[in-house]
N, C-alpha and C. Protein backbone atom coordinates (compact mmCIF):
# COMPACT_ATOMS: atom_id res chain seq x y z
N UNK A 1 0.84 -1.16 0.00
CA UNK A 1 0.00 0.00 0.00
C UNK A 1 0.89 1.24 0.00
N UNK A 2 0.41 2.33 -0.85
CA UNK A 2 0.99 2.90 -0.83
C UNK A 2 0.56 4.35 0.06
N UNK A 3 1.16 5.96 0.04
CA UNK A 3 0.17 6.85 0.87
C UNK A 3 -0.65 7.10 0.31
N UNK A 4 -0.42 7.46 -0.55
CA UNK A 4 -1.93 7.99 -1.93
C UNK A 4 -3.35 7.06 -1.69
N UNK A 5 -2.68 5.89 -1.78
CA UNK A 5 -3.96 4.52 -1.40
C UNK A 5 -4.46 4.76 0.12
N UNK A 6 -4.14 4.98 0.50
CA UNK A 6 -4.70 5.07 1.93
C UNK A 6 -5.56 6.68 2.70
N UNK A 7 -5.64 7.54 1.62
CA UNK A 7 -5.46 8.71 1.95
C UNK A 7 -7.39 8.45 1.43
N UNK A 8 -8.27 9.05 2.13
CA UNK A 8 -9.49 9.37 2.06
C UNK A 8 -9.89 11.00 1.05
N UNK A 9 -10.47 10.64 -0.07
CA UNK A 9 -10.77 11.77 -1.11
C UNK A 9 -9.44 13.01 -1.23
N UNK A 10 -7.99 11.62 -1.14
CA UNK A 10 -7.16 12.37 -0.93
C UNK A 10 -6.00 12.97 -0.08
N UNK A 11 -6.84 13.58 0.84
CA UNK A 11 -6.36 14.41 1.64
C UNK A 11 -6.53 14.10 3.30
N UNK A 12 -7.38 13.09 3.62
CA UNK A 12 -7.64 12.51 4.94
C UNK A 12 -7.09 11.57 5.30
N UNK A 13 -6.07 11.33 5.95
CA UNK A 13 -5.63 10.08 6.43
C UNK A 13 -6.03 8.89 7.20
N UNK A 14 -5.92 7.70 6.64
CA UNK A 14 -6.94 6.87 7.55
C UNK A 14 -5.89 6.09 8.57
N UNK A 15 -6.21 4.86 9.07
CA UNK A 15 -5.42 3.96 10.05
C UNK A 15 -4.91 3.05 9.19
N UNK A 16 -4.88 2.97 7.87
CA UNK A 16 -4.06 2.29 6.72
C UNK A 16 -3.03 3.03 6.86
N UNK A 17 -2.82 4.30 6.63
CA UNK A 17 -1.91 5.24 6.93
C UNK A 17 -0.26 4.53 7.89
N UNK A 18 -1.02 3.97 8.87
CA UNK A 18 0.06 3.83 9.73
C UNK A 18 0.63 2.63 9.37
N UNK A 19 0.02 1.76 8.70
CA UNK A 19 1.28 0.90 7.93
C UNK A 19 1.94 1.39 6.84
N UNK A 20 1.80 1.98 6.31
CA UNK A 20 2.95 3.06 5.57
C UNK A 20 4.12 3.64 6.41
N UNK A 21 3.13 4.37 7.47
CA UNK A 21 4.50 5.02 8.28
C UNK A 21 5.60 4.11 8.92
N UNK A 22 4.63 2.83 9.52
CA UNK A 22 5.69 1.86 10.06
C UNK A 22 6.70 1.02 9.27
N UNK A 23 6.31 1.12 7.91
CA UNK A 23 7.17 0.40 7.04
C UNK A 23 8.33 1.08 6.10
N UNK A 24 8.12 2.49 6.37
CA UNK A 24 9.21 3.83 6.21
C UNK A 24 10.28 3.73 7.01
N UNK A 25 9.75 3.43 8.69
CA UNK A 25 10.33 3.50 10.08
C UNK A 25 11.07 2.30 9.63
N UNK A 26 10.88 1.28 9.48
CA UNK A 26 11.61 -0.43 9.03
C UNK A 26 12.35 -0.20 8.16
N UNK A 27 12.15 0.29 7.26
CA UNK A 27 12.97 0.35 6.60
C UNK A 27 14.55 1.36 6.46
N UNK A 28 13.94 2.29 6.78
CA UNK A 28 15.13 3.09 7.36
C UNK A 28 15.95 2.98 8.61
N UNK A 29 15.53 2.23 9.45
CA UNK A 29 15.79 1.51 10.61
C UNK A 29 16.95 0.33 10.66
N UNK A 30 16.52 -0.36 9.04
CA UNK A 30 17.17 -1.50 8.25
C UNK A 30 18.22 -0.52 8.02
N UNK A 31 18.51 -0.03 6.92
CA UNK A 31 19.54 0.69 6.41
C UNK A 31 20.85 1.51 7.54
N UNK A 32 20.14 1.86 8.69
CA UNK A 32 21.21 2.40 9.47
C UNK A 32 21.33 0.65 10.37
N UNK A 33 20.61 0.02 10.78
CA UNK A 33 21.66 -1.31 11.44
C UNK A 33 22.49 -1.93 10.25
N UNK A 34 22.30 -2.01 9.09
CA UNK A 34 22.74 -2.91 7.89
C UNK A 34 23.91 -1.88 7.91
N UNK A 35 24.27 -0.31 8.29
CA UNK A 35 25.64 0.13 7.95
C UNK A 35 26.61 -0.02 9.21
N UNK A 36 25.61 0.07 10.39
CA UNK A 36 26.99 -0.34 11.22
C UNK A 36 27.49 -1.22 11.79
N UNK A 37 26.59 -2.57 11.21
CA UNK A 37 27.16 -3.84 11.12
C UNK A 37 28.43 -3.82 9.74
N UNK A 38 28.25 -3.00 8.71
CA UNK A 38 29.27 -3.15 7.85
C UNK A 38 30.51 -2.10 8.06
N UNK A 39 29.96 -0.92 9.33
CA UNK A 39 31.26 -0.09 9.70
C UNK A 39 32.15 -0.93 10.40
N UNK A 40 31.10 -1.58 12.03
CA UNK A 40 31.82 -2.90 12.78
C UNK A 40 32.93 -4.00 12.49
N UNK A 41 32.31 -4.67 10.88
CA UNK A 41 32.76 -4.85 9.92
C UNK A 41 34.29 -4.89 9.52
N UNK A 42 33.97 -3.35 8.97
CA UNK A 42 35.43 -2.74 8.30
C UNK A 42 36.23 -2.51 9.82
N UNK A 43 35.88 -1.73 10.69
CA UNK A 43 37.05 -1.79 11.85
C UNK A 43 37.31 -3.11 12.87
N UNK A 44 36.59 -3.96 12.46
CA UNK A 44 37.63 -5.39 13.21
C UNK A 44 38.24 -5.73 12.38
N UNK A 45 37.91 -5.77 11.33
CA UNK A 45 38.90 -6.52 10.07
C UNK A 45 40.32 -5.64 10.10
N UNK A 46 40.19 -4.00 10.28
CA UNK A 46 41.08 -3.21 10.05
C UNK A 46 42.46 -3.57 11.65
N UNK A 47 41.11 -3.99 13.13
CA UNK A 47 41.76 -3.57 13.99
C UNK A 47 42.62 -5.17 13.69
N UNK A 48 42.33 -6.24 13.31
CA UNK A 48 42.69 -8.08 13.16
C UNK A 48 44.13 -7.54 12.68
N UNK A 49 43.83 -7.10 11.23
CA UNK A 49 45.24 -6.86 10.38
C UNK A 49 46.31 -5.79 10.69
N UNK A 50 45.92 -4.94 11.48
CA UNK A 50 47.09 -4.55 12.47
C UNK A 50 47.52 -4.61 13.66
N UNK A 51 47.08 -5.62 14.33
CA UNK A 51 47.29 -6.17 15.45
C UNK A 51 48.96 -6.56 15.36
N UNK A 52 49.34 -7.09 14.16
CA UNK A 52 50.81 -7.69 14.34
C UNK A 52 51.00 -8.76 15.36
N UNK A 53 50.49 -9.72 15.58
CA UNK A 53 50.71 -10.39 16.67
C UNK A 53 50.46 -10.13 18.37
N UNK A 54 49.59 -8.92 18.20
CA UNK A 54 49.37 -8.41 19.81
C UNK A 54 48.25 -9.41 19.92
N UNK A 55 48.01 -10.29 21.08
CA UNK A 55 47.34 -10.88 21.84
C UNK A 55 46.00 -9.94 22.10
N UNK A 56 46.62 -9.28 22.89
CA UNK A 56 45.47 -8.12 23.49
C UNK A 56 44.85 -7.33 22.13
N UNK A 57 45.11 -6.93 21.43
CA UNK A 57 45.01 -6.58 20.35
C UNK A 57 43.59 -7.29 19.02
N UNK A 58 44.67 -8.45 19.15
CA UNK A 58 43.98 -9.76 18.56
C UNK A 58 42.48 -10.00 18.99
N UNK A 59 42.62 -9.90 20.28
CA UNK A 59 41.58 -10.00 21.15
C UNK A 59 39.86 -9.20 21.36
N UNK A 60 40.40 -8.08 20.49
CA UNK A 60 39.68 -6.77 20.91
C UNK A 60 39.51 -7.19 19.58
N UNK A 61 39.85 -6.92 18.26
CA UNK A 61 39.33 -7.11 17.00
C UNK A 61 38.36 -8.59 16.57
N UNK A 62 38.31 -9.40 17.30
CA UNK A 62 37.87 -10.86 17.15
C UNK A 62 36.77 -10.30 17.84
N UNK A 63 36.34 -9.96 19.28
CA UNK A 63 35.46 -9.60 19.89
C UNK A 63 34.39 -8.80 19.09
N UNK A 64 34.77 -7.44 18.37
CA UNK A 64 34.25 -6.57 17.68
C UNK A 64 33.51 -7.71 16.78
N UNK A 65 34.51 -8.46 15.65
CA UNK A 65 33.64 -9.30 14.47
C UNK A 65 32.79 -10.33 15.06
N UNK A 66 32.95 -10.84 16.19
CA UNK A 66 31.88 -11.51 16.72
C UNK A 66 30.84 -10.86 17.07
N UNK A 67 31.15 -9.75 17.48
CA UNK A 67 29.62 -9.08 18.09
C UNK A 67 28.62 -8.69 16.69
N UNK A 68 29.63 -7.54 15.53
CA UNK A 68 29.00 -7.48 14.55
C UNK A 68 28.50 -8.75 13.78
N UNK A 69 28.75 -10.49 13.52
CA UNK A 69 28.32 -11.35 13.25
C UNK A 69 27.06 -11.58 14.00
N UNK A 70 27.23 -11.44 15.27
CA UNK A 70 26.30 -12.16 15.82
C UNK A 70 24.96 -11.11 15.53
N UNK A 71 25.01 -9.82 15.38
CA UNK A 71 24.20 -8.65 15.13
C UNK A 71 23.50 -9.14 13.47
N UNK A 72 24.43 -9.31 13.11
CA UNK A 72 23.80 -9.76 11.93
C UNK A 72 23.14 -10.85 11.50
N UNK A 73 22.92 -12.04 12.04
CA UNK A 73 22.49 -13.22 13.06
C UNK A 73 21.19 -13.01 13.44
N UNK A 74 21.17 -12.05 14.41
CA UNK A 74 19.95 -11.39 14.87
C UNK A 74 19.12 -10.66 13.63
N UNK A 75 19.58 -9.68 12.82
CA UNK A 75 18.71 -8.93 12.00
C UNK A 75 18.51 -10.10 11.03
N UNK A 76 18.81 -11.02 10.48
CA UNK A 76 18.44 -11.87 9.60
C UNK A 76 17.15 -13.04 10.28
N UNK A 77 17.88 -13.42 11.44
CA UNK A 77 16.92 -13.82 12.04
C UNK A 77 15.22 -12.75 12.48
N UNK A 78 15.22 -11.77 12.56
CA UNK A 78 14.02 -11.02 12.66
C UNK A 78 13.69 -10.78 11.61
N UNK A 79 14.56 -10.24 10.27
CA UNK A 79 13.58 -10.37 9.14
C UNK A 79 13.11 -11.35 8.46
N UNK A 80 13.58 -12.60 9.05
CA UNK A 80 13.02 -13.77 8.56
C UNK A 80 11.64 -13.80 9.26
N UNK A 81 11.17 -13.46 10.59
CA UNK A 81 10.61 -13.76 11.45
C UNK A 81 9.33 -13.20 11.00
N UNK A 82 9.47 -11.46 10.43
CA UNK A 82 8.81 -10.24 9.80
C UNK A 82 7.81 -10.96 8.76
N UNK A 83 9.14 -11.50 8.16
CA UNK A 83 8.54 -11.69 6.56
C UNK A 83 7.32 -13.00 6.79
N UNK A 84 7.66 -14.45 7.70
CA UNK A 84 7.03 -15.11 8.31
C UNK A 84 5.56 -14.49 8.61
N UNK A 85 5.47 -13.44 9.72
CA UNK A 85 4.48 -12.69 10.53
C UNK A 85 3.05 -12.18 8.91
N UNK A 86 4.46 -11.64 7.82
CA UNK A 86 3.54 -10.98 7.07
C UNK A 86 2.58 -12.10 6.18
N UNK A 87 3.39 -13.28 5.73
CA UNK A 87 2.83 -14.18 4.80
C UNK A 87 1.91 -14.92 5.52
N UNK A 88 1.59 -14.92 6.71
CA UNK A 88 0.31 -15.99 7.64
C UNK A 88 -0.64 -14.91 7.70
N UNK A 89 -0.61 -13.65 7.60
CA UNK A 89 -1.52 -12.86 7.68
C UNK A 89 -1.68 -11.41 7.22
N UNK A 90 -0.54 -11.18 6.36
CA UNK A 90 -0.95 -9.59 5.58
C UNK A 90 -0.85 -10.41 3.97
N UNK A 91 0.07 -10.78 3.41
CA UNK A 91 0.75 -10.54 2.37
C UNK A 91 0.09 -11.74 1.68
N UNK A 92 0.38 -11.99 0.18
CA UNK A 92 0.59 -13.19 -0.80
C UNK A 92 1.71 -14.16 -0.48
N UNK A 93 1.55 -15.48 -0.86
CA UNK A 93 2.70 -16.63 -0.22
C UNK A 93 3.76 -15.99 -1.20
N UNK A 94 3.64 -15.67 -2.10
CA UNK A 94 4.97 -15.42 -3.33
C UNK A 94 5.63 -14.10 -2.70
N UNK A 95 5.55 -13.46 -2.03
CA UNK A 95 6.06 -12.03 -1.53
C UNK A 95 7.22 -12.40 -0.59
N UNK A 96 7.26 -13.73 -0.17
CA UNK A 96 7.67 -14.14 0.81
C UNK A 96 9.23 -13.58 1.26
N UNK A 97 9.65 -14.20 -0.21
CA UNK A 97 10.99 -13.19 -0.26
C UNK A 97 11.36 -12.43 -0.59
N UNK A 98 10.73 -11.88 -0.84
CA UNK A 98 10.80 -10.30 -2.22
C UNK A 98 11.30 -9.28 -1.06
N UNK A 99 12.81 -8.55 -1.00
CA UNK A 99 13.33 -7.59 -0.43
C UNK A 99 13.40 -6.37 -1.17
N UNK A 100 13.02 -5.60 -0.62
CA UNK A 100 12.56 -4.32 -1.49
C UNK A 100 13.04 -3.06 0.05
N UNK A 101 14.06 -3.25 -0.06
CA UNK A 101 14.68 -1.80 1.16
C UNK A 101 14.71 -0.71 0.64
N UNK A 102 14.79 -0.37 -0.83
CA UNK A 102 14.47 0.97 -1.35
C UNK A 102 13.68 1.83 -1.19
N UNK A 103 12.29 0.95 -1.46
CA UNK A 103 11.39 1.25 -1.56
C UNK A 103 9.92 0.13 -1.41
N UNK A 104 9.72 0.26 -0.19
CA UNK A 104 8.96 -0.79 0.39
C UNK A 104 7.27 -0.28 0.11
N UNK A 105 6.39 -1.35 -0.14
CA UNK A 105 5.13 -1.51 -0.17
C UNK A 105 4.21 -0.77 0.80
């Protein structure tokens, strides 16, 4: 749905409305965890490869890529969960996987 679709002779907003707004909120929500799992990312990998053999070092960069893995773990696991929630009761079975973060329905 889009806002236009939900909008009464237009210009009145109905309670369709707010699944629009919440799926703006998701989605942009997506886009900033999806970057700083890939900033997390780039600075353990950065802190791993200059460690030089520091233990302590070593230590702190492994920690970082585990946490960002496991973060990412989690968001895959909830949008699996989402997409689940939507196909038993909003959506078509074929939508199931259809990722659309650009520009969502």
């Amino acid at each position: 749905m889009t806002w236009d679709q939900c909008l009464i002779n237009g210009e009145i907003p109905t309670l369709a409305c707010l699944e629009v707004v919440i799926g703006k909120i998701v989605s942009f929500s997506s886009w900033v965890f999806l970057t700083a799992l890939f900033v997390m990312i780039v600075i353990g990998a950065y802190q791993y490869l200059t460690a030089f053999g520091s233990e302590d070092k070593m230590s702190k960069a492994r920690s970082t890529l585990k946490f960002a893995f496991i973060g990412l773990l989690i968001y895959l696991g909830s949008f699996l969960i989402i997409r689940v929630i939507g196909l038993l009761f909003l959506e078509n079975p074929e939508q199931l996987w259809q990722i659309n973060l650009i520009n969502p329905n």
